[in-house]
Each structure stands twice: as C-alpha cells, then as structure tokens.
N, C-alpha and C. Protein backbone atom coordinates (compact mmCIF):
# COMPACT_ATOMS: atom_id res chain seq x y z
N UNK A 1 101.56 86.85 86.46
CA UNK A 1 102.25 85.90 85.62
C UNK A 1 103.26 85.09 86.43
N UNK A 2 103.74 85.54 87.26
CA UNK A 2 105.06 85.01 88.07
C UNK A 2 104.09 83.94 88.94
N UNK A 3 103.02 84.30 89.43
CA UNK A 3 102.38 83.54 90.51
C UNK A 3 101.94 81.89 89.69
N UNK A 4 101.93 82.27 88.25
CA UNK A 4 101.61 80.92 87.29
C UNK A 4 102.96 80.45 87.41
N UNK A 5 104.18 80.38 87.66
CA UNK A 5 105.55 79.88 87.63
C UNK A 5 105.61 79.65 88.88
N UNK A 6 105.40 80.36 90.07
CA UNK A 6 105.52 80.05 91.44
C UNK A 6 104.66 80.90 92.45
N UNK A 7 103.94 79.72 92.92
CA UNK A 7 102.77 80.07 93.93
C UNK A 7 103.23 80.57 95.02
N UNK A 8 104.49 80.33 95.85
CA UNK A 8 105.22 80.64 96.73
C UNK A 8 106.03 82.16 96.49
N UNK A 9 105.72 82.52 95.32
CA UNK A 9 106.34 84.08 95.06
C UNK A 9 106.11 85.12 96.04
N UNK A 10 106.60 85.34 96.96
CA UNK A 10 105.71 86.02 98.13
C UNK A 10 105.81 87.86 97.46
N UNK A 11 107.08 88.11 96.30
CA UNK A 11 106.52 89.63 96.21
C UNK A 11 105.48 89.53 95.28
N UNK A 12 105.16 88.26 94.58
CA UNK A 12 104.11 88.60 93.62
C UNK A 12 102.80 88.39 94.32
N UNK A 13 102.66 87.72 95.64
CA UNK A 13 101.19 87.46 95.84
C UNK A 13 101.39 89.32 96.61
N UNK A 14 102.07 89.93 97.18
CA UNK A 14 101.72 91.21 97.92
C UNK A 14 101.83 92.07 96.49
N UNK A 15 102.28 92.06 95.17
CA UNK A 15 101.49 92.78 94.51
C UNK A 15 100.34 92.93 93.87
N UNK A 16 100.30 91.40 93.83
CA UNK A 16 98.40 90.99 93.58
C UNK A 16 97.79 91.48 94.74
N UNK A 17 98.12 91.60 96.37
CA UNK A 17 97.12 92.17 96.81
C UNK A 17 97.21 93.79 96.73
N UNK A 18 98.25 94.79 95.66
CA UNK A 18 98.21 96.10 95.58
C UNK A 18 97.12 95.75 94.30
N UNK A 19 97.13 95.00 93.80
CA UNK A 19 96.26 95.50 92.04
C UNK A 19 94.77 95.56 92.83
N UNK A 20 94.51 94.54 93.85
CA UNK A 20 93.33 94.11 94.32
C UNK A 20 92.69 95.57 95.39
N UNK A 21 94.01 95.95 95.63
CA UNK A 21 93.95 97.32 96.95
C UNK A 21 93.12 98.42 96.13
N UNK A 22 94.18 98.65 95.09
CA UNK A 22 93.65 99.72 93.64
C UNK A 22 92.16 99.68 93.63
N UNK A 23 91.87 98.42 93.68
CA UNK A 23 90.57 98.35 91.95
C UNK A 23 89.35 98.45 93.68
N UNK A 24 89.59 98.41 95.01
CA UNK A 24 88.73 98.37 95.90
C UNK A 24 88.75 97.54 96.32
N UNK A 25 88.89 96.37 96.29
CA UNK A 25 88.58 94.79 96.62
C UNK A 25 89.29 94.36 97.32
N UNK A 26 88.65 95.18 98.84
CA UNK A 26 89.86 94.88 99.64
C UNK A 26 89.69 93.53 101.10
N UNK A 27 88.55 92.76 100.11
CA UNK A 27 89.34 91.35 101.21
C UNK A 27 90.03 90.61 100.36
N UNK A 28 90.09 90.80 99.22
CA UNK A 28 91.06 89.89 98.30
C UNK A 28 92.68 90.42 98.41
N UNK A 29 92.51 91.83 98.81
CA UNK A 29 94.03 92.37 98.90
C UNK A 29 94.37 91.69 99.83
N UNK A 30 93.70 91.81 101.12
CA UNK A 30 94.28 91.42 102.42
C UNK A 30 94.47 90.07 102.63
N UNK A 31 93.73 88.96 101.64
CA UNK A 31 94.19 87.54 101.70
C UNK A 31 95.58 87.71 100.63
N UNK A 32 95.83 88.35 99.81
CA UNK A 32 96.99 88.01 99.13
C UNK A 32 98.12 88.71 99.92
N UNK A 33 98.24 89.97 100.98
CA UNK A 33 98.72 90.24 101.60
C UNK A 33 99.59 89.21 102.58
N UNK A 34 98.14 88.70 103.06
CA UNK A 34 98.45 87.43 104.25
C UNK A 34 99.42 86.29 103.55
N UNK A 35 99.06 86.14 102.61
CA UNK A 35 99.66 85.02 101.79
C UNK A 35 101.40 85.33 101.43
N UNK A 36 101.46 86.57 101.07
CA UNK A 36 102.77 86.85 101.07
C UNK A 36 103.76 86.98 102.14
N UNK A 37 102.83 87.58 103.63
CA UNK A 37 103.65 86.92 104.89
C UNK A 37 103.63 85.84 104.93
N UNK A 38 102.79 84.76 104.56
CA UNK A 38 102.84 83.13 105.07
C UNK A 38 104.25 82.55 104.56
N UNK A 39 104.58 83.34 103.36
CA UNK A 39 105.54 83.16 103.01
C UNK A 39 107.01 83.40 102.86
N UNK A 40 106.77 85.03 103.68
CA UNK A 40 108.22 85.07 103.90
C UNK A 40 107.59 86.03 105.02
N UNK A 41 107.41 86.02 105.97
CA UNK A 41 107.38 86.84 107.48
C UNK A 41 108.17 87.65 107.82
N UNK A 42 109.44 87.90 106.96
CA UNK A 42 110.14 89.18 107.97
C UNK A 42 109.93 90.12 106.53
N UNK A 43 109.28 89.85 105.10
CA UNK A 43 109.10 90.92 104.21
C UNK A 43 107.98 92.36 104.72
N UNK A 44 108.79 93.23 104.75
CA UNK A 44 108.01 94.17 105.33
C UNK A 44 107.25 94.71 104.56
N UNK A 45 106.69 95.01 103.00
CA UNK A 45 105.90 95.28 102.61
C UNK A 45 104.35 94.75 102.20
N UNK A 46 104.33 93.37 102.62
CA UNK A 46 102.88 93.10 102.57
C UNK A 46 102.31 93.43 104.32
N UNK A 47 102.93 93.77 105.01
CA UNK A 47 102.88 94.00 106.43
C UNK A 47 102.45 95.77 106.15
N UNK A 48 103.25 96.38 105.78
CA UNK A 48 102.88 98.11 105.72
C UNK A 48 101.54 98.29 104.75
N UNK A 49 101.48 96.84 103.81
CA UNK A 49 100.36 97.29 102.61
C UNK A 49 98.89 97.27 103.48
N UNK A 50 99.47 95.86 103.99
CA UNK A 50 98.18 95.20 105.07
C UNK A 50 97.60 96.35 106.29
N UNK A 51 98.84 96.81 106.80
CA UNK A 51 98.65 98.01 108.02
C UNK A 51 97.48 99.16 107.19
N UNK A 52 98.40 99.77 105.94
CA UNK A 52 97.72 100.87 105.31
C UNK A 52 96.14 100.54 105.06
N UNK A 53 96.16 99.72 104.68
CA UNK A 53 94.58 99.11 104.36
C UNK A 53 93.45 98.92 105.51
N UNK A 54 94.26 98.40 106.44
CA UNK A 54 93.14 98.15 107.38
C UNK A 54 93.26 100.08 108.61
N UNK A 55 94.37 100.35 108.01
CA UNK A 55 94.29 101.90 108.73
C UNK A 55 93.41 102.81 107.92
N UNK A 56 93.39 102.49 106.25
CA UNK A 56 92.47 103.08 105.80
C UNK A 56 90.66 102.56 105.78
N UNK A 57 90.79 101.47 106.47
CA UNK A 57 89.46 100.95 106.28
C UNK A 57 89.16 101.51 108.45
N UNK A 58 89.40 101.96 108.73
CA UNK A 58 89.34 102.37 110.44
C UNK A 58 89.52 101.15 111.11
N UNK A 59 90.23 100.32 111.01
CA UNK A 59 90.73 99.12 111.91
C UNK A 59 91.82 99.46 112.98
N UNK A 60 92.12 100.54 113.19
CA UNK A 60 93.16 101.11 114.20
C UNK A 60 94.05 99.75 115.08
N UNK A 61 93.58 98.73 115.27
CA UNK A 61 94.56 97.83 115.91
C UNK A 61 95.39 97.25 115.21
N UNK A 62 94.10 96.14 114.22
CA UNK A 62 95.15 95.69 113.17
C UNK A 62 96.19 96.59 112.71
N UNK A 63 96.03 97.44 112.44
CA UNK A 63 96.87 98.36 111.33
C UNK A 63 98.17 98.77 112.22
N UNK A 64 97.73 98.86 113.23
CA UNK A 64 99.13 98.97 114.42
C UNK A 64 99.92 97.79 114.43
N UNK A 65 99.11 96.53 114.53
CA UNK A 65 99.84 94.99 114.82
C UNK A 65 101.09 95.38 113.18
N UNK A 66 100.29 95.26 112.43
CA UNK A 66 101.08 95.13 110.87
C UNK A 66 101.88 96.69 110.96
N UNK A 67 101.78 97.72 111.05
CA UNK A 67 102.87 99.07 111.13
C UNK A 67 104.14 98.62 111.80
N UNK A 68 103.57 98.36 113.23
CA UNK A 68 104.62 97.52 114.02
C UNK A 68 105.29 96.53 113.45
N UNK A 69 105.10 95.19 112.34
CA UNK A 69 105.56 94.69 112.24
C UNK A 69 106.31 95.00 110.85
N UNK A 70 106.30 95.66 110.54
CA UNK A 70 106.76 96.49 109.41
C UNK A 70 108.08 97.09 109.78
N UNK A 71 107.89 97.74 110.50
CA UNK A 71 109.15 98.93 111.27
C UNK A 71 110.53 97.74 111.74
N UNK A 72 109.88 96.70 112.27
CA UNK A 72 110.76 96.25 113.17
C UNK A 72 111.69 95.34 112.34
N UNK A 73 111.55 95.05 110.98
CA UNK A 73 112.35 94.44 110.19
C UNK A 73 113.34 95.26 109.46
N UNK A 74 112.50 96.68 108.97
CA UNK A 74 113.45 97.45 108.19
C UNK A 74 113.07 98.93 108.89
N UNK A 75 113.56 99.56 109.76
CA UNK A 75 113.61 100.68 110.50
C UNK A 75 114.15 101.76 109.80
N UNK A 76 114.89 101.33 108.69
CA UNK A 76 115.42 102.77 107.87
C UNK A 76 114.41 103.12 106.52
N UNK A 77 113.56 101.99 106.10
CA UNK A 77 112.43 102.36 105.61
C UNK A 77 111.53 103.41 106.05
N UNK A 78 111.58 104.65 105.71
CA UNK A 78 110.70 105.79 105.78
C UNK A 78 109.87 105.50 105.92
N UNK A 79 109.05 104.97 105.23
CA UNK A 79 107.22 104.87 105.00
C UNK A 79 106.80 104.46 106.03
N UNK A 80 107.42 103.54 106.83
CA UNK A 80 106.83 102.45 108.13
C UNK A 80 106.85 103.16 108.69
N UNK A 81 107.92 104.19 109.55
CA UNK A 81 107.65 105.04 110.79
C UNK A 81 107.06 106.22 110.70
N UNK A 82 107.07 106.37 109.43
CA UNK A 82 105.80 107.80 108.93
C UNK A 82 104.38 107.15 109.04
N UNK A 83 104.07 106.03 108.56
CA UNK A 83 102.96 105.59 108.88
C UNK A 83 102.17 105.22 110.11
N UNK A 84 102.99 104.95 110.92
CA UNK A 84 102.92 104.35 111.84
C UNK A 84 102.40 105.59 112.83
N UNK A 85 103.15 106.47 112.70
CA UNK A 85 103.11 108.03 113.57
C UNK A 85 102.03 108.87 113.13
N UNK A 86 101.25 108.38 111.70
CA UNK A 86 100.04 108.84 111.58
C UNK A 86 99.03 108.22 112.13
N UNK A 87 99.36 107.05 112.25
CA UNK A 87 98.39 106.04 113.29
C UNK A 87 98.35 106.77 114.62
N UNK A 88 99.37 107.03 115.52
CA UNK A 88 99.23 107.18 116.41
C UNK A 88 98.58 108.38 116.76
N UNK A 89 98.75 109.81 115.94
CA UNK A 89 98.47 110.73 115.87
C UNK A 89 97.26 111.03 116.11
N UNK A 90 96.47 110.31 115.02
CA UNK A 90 95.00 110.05 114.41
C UNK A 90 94.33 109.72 115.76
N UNK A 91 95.21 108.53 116.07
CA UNK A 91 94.32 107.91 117.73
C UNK A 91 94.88 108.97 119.31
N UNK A 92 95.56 109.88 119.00
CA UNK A 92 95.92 110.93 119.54
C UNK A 92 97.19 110.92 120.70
N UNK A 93 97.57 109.46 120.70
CA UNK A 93 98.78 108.88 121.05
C UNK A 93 100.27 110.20 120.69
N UNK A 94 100.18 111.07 121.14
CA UNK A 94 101.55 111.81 120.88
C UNK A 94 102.65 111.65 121.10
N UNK A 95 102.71 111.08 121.97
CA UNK A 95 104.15 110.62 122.47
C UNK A 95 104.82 109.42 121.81
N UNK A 96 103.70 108.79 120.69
CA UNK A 96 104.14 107.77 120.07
C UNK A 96 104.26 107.92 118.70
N UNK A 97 103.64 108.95 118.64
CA UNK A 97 103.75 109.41 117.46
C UNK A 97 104.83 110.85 116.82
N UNK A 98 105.32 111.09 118.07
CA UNK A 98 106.41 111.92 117.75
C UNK A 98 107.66 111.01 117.48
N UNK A 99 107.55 109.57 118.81
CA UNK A 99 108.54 109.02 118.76
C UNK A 99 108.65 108.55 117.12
N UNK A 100 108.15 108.15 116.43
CA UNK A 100 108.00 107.47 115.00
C UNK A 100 108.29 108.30 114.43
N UNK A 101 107.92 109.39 114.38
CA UNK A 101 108.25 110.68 113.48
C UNK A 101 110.18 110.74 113.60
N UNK A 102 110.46 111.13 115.01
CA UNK A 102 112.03 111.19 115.49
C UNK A 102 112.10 110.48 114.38
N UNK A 103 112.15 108.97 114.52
CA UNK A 103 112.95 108.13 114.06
C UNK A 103 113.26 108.03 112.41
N UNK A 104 112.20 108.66 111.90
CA UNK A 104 112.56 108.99 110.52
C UNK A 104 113.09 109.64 110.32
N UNK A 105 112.94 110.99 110.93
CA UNK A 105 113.94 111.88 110.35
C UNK A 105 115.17 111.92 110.68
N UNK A 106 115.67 111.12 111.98
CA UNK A 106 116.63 110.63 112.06
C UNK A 106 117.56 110.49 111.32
N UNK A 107 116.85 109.28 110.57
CA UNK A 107 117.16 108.13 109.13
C UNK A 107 117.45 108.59 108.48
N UNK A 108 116.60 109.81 107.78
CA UNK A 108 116.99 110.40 106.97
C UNK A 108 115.81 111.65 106.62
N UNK A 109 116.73 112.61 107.08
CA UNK A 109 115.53 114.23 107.09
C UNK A 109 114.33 114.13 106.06
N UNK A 110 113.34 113.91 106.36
CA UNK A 110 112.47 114.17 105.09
C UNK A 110 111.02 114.74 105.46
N UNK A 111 110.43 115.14 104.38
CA UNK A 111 109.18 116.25 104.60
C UNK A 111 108.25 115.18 105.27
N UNK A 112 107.91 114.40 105.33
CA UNK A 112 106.71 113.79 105.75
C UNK A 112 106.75 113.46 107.07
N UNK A 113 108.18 113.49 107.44
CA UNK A 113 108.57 113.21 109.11
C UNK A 113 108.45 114.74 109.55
N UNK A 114 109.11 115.63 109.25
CA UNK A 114 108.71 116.83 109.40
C UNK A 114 107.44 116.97 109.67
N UNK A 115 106.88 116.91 109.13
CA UNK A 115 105.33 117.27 109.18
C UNK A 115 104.54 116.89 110.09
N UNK A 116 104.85 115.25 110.06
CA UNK A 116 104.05 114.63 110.83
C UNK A 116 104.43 115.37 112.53
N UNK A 117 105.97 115.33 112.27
CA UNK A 117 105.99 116.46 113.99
C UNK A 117 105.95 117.72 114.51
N UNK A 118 105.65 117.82 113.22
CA UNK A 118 104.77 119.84 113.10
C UNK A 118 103.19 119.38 113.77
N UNK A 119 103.11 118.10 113.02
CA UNK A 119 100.96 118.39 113.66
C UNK A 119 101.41 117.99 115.15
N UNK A 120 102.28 117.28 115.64
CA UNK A 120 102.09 116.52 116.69
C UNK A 120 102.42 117.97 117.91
N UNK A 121 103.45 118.84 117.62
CA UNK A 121 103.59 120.03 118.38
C UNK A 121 102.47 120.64 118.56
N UNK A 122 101.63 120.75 117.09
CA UNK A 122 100.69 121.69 117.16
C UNK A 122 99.72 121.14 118.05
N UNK A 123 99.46 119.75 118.23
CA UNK A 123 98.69 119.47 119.09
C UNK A 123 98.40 119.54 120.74
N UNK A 124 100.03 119.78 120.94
CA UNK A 124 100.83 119.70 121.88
C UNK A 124 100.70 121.29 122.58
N UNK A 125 100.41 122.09 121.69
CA UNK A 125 100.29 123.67 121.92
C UNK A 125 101.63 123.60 121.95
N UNK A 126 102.72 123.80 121.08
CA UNK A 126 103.60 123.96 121.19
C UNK A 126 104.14 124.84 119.60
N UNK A 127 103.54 126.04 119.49
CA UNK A 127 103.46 126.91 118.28
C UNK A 127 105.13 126.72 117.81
N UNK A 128 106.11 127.22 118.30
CA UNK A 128 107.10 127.46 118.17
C UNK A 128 107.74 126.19 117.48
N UNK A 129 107.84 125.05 117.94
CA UNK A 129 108.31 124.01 117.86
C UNK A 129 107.75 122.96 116.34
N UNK A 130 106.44 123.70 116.41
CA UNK A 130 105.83 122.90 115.39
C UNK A 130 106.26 123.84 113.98
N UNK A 131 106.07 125.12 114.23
CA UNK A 131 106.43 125.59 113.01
C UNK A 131 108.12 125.58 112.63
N UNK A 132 108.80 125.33 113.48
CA UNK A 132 110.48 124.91 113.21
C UNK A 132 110.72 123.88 112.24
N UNK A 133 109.57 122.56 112.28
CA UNK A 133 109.57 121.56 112.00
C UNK A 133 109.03 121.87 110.80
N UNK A 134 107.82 122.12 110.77
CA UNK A 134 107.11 122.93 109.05
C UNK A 134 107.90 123.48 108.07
N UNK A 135 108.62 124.29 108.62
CA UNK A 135 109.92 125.14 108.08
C UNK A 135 110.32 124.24 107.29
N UNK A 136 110.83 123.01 108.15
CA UNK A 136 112.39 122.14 107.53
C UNK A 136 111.40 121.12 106.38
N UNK A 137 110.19 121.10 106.77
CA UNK A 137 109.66 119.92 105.87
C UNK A 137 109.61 120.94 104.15
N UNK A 138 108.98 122.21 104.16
CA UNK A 138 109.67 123.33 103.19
C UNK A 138 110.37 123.22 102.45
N UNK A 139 111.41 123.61 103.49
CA UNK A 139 113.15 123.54 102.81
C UNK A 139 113.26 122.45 101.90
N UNK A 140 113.10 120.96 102.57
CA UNK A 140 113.19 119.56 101.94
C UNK A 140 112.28 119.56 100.35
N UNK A 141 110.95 120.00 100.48
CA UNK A 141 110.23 120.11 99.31
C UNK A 141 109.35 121.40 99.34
N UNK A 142 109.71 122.23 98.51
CA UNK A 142 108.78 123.90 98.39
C UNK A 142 107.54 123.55 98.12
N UNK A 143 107.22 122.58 97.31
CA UNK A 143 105.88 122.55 96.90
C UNK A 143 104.97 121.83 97.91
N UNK A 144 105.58 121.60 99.08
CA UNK A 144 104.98 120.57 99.96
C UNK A 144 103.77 121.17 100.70
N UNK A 145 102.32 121.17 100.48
CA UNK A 145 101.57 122.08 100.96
C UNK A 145 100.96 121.64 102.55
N UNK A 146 101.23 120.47 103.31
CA UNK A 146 101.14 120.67 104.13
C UNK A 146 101.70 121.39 104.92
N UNK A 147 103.26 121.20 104.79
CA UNK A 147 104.05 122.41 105.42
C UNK A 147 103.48 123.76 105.71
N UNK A 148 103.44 124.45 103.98
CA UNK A 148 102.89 125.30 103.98
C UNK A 148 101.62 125.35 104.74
N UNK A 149 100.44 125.06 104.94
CA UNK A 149 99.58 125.49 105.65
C UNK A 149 99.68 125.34 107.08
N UNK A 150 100.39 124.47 107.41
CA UNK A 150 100.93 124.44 108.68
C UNK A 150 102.21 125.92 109.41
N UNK A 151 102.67 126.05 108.51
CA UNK A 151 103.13 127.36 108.26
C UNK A 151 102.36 128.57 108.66
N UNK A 152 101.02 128.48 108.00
CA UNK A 152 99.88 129.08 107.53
C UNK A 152 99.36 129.83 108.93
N UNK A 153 99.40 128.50 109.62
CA UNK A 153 98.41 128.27 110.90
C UNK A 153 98.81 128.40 112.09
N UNK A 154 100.37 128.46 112.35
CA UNK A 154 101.33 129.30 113.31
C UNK A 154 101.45 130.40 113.29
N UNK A 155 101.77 131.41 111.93
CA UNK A 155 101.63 132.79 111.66
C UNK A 155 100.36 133.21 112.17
N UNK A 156 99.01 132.41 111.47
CA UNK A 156 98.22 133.32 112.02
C UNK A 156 97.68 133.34 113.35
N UNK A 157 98.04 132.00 114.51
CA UNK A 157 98.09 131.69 115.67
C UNK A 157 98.77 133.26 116.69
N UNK A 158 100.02 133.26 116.04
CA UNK A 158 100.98 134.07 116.46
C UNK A 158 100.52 135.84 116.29
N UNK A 159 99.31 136.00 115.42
CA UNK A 159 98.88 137.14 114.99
C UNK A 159 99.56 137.84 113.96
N UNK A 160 100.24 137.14 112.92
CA UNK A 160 101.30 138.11 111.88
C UNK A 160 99.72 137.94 111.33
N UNK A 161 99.88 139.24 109.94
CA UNK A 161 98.83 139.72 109.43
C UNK A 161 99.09 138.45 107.87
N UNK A 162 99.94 139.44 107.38
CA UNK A 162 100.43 138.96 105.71
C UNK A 162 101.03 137.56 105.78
N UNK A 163 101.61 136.74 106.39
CA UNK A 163 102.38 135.42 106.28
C UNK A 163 101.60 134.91 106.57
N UNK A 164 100.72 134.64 106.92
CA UNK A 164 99.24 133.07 106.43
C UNK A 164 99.54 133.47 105.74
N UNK A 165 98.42 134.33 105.04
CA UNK A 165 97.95 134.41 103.46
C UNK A 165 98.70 134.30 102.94
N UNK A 166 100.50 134.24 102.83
CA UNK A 166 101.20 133.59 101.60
C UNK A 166 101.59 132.69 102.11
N UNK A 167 101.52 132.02 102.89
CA UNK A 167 102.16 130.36 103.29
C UNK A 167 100.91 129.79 102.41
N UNK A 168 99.58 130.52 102.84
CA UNK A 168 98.32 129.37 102.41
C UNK A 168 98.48 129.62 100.75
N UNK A 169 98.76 130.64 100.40
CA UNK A 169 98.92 130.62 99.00
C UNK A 169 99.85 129.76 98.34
N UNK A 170 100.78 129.62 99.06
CA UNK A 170 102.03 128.88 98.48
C UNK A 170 101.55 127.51 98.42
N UNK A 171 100.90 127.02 99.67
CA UNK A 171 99.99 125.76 99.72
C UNK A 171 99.39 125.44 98.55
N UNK A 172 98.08 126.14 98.46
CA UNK A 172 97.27 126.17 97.40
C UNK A 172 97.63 125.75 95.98
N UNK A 173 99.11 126.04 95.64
CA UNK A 173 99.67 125.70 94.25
C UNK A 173 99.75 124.50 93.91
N UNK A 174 100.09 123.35 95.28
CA UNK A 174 100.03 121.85 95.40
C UNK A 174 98.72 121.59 95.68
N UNK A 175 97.89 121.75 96.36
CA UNK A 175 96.83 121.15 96.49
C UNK A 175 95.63 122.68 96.92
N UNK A 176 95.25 122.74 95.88
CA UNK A 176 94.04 123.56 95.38
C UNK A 176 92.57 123.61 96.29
N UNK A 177 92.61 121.89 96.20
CA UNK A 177 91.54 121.68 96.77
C UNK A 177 91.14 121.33 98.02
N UNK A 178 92.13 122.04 99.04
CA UNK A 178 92.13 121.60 100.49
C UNK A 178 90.74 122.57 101.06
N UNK A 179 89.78 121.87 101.30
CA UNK A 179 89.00 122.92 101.97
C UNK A 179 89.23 123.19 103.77
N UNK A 180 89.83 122.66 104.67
CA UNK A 180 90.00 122.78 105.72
C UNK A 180 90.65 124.69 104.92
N UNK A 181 92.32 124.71 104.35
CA UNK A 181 92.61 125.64 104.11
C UNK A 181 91.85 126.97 103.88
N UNK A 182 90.91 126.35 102.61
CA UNK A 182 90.56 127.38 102.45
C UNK A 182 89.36 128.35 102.97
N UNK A 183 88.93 127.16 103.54
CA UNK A 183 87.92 127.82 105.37
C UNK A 183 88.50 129.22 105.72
N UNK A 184 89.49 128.25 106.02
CA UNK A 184 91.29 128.93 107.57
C UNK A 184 91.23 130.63 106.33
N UNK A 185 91.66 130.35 105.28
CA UNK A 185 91.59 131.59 104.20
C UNK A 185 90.54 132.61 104.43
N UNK A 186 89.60 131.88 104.39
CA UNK A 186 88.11 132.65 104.58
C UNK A 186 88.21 133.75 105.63
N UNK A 187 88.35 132.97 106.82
CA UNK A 187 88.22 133.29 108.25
C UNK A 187 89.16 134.37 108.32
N UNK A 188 90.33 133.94 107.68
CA UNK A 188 91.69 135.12 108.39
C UNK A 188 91.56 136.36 107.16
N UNK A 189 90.78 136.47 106.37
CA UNK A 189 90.60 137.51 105.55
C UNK A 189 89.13 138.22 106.41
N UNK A 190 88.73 137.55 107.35
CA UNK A 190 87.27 138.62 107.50
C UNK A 190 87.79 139.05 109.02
N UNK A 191 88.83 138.68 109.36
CA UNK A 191 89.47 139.09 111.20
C UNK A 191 91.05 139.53 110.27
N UNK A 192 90.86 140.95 110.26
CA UNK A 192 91.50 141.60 109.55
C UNK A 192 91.85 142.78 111.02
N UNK A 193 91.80 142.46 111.78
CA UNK A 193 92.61 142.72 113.57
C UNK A 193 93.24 141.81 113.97
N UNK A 194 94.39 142.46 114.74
CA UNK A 194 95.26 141.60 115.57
C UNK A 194 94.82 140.35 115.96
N UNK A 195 93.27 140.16 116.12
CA UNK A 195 93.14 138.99 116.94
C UNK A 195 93.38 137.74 117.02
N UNK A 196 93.68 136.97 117.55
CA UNK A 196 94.26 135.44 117.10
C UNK A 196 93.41 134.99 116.82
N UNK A 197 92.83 134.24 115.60
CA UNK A 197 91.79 133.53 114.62
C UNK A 197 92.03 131.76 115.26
N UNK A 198 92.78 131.57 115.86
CA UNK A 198 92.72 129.70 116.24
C UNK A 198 92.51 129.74 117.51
C-alpha cells in the first residue's frame, strides 16, 4: 500500500521483496531487494535479506558481497555477523568465521554467536573450547537445542557415559526432529564402552 503513495519507499519495496521471499518467488524478491538499495544504499536490511537468499539459494559469493555489506553499516546488528559467520563456516573459512562470531558476542552475548563458535572450535578440534562456548549459548537460552547437542557431542567425544544422552535429550524438547541427533543417539546407545563414538 505504501509503495501506491511512494515508489521510492525503500523499506516498503525490501518488504515486498520478504512477502515475495515467503511465497518462493525468489527473483521477484531479489529485484525488490535491489530496488530498495537503489534507493537508500547504506539500509542494511535489503542487503542481509538479499545475502540470506542468495546464501540460501547456494550463491556463496553474492551472499558474501551483500553479508559484507550489511555488517559494515550497522555492526551492532546481531543478525549480520551471525550470518555472515555461517557463510564462512559453511565454506569452511574459520578464521573468518570465528572472527564474525567474536564480534557479536562482543556486541552483545547471545546464543547464536555462541554457537556459531562452538561449531567453529569443533571444527578446529578444539573440544574444550567449543563446549565452553555451547555452555554459554545454554545459559543465554535453555531451550536452545543446538547448544544442547553440541553439548551432546563433546561429552560423548570426551567419553562421559550419561551427559550426551541428557544434553541430546534436553535438545530434543526444541527440536524433535533433528535427525543428524538422533543418529548421534542411536550410535552412543549401541557403544555402551568407554570408546570415543566421534
């Protein structure tokens, strides 16, 4: 409706390209996206919408060009450097993706920065460090089940018997339907010895 009063509305053309993101139709998102930078270039959310989209469609560059340009206007915005550090992650970039992670939680402690530098340790072989980080993403939200299985997956790395099976349980209450988890469940209930299962 706003876009019938003013074509130049730049938050209304980047929410026409979220209705367009929703329903699938995603070259119409990404032209109304574009359209809302044409119009105001330092708004950072048709830039993170645009990134997310083309990161969810496997465009790994674009989605970096737009993350990047996202971050660099509003840096205390959470979402941009959490996003951004899943980008890097994904493309296995660690060192850039911890850095992004830092910087959020920096900003302001929160579970998703946590997390994101729990996987990046874990990738890192760095058991100790990653589950410190799991911990705090926890603390921040109990129901947060990545934590928890990440939790999950240090204990049973480490060889404790009983703490998977209730980190993964605790998991399970938020998201039920993780099958990576409930593999990991499978497995550490039939190696019922010391042995390290990862």
């Amino acid at each position: 409706m706003s876009l019938q009063i003013n074509p130049n509305d730049s938050i209304a053309l980047n929410n026409l390209g979220l209705v367009y993101a929703k329903k699938k139709e995603y070259k119409k998102a990404a032209y109304y996206f574009r359209q809302a930078m044409l119009r105001k270039p330092d708004y950072t959310d048709p830039h993170f919408n645009l990134g997310s989209l083309d990161m969810d469609l496997k465009k790994y560059e674009a989605a970096e060009r737009q993350l990047r340009a996202a971050v660099a206007p509003s840096p205390l915005i959470l979402s941009c450097p959490n996003k951004l550090g899943k980008l890097y992650l994904k493309e296995g970039r660690l060192s850039q993706a911890e850095r992004e992670f830092s910087r959020s939680v920096v900003v302001d402690p929160n579970f998703e920065g946590y997390n994101g530098l729990g996987d990046v340790y874990w990738k890192e072989r760095k058991p100790a460090q990653a589950e410190r980080c799991f911990a705090l993403a926890v603390a921040i939200d109990p129901f947060d089940a990545h934590g928890h299985f990440g939790l999950g997956k240090v204990a049973a790395f480490d060889g404790r018997r009983a703490e998977p099976l209730k980190e993964y349980a605790e998991g399970f209450q938020a998201d039920p339907n993780n099958r990576e988890a409930r593999t990991t469940v499978q497995r550490l209930r039939l190696h019922a010895t010391n042995e390290k299962v990862f």
